[in-house]
C-alpha atoms as a PDB file:
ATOM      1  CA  UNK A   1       9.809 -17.885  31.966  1.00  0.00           C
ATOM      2  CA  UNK A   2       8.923 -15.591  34.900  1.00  0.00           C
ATOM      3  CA  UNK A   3       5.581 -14.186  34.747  1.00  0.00           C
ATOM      4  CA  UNK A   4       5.712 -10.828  35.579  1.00  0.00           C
ATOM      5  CA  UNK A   5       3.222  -8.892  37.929  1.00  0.00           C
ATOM      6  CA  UNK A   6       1.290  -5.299  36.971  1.00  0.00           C
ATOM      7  CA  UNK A   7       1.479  -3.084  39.466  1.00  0.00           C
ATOM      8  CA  UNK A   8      -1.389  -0.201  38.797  1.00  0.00           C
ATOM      9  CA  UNK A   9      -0.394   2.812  40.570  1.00  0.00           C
ATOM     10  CA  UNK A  10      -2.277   5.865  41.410  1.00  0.00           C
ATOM     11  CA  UNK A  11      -1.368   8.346  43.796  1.00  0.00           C
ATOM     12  CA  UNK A  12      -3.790  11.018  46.088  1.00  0.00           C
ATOM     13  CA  UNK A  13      -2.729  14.041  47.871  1.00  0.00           C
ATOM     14  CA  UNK A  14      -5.326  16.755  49.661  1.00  0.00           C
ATOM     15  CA  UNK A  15      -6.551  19.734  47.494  1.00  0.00           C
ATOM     16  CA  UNK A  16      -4.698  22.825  47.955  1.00  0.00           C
ATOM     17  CA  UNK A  17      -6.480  25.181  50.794  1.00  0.00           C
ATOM     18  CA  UNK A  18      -5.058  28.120  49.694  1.00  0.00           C
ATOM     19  CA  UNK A  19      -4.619  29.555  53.266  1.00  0.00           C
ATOM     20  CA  UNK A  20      -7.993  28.468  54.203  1.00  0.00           C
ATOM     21  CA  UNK A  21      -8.345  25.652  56.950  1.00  0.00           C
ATOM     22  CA  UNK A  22     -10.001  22.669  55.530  1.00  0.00           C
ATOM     23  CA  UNK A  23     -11.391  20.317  57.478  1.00  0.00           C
ATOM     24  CA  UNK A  24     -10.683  16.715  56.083  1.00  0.00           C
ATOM     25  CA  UNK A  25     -11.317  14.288  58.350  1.00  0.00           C
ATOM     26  CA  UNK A  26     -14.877  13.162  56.853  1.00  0.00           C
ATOM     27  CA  UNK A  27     -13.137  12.293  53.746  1.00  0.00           C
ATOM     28  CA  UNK A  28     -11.100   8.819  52.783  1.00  0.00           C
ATOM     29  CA  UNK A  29      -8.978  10.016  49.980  1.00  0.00           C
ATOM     30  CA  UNK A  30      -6.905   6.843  50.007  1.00  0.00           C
ATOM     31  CA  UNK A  31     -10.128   4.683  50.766  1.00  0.00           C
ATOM     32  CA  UNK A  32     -11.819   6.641  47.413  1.00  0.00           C
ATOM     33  CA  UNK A  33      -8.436   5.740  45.506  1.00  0.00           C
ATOM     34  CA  UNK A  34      -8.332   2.572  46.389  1.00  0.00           C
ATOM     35  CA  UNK A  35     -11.892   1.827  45.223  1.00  0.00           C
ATOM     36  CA  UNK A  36     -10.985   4.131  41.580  1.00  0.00           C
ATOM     37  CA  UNK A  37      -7.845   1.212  41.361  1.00  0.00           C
ATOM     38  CA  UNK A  38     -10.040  -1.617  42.153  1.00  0.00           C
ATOM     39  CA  UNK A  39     -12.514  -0.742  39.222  1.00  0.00           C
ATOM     40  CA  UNK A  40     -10.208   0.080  37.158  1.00  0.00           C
ATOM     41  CA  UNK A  41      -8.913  -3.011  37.103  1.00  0.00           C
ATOM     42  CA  UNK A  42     -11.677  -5.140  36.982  1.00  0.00           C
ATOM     43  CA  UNK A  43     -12.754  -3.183  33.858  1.00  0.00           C
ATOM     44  CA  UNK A  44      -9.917  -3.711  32.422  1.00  0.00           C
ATOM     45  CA  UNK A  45      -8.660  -7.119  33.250  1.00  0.00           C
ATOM     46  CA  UNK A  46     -11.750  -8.389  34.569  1.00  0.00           C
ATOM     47  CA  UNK A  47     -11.978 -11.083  37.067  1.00  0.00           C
ATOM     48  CA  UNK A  48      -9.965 -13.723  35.473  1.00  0.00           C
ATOM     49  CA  UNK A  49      -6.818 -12.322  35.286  1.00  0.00           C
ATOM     50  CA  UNK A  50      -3.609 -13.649  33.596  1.00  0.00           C
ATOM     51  CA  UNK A  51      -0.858 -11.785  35.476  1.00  0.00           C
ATOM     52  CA  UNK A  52      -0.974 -11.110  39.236  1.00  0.00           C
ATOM     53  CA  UNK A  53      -1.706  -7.833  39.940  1.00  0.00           C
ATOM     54  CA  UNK A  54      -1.011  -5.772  42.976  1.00  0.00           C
ATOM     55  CA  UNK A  55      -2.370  -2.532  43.146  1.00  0.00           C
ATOM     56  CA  UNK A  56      -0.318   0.595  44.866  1.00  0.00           C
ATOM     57  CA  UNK A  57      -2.723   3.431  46.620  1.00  0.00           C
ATOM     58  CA  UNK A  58       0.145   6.269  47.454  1.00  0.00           C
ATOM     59  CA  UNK A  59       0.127   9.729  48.864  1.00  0.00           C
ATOM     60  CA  UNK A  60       2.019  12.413  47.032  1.00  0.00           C
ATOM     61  CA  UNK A  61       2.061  14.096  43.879  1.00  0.00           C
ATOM     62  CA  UNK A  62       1.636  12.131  40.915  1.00  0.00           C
ATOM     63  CA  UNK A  63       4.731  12.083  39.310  1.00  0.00           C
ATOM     64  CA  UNK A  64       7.511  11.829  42.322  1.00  0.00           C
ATOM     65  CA  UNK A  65       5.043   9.035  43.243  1.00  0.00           C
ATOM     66  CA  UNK A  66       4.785   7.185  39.681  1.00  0.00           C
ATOM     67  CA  UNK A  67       9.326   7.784  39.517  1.00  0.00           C
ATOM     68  CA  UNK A  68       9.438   6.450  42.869  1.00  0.00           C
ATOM     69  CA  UNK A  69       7.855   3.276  41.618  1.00  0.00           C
ATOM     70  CA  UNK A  70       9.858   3.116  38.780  1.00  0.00           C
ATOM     71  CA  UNK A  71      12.901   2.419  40.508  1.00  0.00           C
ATOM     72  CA  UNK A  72      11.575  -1.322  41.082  1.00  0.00           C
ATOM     73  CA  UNK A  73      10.055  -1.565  37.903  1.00  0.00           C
ATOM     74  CA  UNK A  74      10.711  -3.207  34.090  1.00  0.00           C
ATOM     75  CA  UNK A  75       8.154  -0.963  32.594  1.00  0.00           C
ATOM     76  CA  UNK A  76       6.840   1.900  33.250  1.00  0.00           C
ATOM     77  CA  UNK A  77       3.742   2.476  31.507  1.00  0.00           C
ATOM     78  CA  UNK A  78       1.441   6.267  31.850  1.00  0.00           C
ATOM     79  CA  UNK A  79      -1.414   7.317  29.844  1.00  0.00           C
ATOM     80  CA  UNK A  80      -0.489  11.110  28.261  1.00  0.00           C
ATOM     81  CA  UNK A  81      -3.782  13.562  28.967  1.00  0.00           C
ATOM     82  CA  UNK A  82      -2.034  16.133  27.198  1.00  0.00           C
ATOM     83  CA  UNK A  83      -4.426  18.648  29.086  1.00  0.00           C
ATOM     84  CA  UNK A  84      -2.525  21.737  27.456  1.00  0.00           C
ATOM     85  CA  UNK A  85      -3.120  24.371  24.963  1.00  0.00           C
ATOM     86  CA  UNK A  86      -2.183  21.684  21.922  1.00  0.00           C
ATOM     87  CA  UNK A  87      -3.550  18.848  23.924  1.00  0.00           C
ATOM     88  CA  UNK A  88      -3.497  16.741  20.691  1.00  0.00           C
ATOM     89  CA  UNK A  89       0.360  16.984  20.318  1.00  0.00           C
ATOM     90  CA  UNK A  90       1.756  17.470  24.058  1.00  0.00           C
ATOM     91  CA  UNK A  91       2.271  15.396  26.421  1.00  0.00           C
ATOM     92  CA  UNK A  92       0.810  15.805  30.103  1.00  0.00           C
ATOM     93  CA  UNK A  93       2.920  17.115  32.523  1.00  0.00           C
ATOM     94  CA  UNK A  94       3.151  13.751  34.970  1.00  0.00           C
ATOM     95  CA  UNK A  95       3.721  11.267  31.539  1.00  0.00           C
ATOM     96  CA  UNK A  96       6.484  14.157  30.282  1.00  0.00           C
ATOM     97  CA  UNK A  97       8.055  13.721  33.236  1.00  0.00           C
ATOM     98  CA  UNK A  98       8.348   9.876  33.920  1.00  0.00           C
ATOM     99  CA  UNK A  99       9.981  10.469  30.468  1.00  0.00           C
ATOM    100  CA  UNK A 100      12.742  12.135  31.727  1.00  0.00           C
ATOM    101  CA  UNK A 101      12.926  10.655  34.991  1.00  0.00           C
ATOM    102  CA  UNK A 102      11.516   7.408  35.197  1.00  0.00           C
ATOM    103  CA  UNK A 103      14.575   4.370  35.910  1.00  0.00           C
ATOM    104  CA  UNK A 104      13.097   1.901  33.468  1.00  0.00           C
ATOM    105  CA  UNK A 105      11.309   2.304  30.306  1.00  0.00           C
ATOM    106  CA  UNK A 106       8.509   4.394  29.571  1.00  0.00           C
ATOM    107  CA  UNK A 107       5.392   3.528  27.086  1.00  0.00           C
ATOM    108  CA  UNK A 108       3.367   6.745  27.034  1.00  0.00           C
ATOM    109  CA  UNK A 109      -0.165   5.863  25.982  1.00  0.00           C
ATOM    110  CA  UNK A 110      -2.464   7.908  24.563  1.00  0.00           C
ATOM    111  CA  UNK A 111      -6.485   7.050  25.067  1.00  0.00           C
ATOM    112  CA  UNK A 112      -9.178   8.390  23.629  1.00  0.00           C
ATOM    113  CA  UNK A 113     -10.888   9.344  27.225  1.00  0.00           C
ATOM    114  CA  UNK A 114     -11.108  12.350  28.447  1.00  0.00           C
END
């Protein structure tokens, strides 16, 4: 039997400036995500892991980024913030959408985080 690898995804993109110019070049976004990824996964799986894991830092909005990676995927798993108005029964808007739009399954998680 094939073992098969987690890919943890999580994707960046600059704040809006709203018509101001922002000056960004003192900040690593991806560098910042990367290192969010990276201990995430070591709290998570810790350092002996059973699965190989390779970790996806990707610019772009969260959910074209998340379907994108879908398209090579078995299973497509999101955690739901649910960030709404009835943030007990909704899903979030990026989870809702892999939903619809994902090419694979999708296990919608709900956590107890904020």
């Amino acid at each position: 039997m094939a073992v098969a690898e987690l890919r943890p995804v999580q994707a960046w993109q600059l704040p809006p400036a709203f018509g101001v110019p922002v000056d960004y070049s003192d900040v690593d976004l991806a560098g910042q995500t990367r290192q969010s990824v990276g201990r995430t996964i070591e709290e998570v799986l810790g350092p002996h892991r059973a699965v190989p894991v390779g970790p996806r830092v990707v610019e772009g909005h969260p959910a074209a980024v998340v379907i994108e990676e879908s398209r090579d995927a078995d299973l497509l798993v999101v955690d739901s913030h649910g960030r709404g108005a009835f943030a007990g029964m909704l899903l979030g808007s990026v989870s809702g959408h892999c939903v619809h739009h994902a090419s694979c399954p999708v296990l919608v998680v709900r956590s107890d985080r904020p």
